[in-house]
Protein backbone atom coordinates (compact mmCIF):
# COMPACT_ATOMS: atom_id res chain seq x y z
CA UNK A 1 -29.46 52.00 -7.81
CA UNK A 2 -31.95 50.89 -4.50
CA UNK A 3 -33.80 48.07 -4.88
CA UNK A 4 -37.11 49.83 -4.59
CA UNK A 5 -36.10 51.95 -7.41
CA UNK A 6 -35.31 49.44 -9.83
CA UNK A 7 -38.75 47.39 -8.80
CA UNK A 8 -40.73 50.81 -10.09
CA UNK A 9 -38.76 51.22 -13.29
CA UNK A 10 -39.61 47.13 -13.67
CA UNK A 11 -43.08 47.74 -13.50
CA UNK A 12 -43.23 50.99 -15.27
CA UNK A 13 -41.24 49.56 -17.89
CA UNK A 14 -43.84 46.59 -18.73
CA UNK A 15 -46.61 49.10 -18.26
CA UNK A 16 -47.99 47.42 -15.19
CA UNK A 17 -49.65 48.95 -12.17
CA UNK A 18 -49.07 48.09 -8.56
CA UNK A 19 -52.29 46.13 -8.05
CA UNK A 20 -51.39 43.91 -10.74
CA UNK A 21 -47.74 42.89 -9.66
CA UNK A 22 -49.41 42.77 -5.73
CA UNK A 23 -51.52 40.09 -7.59
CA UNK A 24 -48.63 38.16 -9.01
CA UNK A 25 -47.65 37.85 -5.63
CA UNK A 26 -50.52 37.29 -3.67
CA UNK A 27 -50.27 40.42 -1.53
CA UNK A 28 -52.29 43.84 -1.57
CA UNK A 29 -51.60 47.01 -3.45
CA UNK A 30 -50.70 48.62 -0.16
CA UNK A 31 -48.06 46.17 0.86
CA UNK A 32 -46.11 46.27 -2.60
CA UNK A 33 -46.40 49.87 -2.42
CA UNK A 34 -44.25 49.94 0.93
CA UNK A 35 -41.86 47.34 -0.99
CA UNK A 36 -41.41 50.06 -4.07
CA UNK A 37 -41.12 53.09 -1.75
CA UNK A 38 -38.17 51.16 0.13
CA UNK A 39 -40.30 51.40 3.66
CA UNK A 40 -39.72 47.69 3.54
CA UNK A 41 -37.93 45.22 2.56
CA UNK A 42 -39.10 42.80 -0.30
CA UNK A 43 -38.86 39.12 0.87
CA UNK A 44 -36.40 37.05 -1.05
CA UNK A 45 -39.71 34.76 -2.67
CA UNK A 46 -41.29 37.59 -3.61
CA UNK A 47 -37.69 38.29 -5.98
CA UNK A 48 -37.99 34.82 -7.27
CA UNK A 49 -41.41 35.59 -8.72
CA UNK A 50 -40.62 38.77 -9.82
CA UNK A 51 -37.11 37.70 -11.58
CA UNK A 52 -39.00 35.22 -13.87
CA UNK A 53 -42.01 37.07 -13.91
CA UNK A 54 -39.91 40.14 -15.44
CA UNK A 55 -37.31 37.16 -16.86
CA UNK A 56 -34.05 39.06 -15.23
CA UNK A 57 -31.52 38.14 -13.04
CA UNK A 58 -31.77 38.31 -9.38
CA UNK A 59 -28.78 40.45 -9.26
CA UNK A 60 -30.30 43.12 -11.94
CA UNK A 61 -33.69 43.57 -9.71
CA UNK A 62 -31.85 43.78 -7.09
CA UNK A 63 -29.84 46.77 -8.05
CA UNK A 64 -26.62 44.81 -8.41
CA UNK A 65 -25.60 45.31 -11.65
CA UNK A 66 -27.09 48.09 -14.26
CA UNK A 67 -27.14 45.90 -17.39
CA UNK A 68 -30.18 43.43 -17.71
CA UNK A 69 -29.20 39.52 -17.68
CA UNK A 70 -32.02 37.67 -18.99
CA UNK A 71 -32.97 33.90 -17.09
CA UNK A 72 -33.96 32.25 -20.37
């Protein structure tokens, strides 16, 4: 699975929109949208944030591995 991919099921999965993960990492709508269409790439911070935020493994969001680790 593509990174981009697995941040939209992420969000879709917690019921969130785009404006309100671009909040949780201080960017606009429009710039997480180009992360989650895979037009760019997602800085490594901005995986931090969303690995606890979402409270998975780096490895999961990133496509790595298909089966959920959780952090804590």
């Amino acid at each position: 699975m593509y990174t981009y991919q697995r941040l939209r099921d992420m969000r879709e999965d917690h019921d969130k929109k785009q404006e309100e993960i671009a909040l949780i990492l201080n960017i606009t709508r429009q710039q997480y949208q180009l992360y989650e269409s895979g037009k760019r790439e997602l800085p490594m911070h901005h995986f931090v944030t969303l690995a606890k935020y979402y409270n998975v493994s780096l490895d999961y969001l990133a496509g790595m591995i298909d089966t959920p680790k959780k952090l804590y």
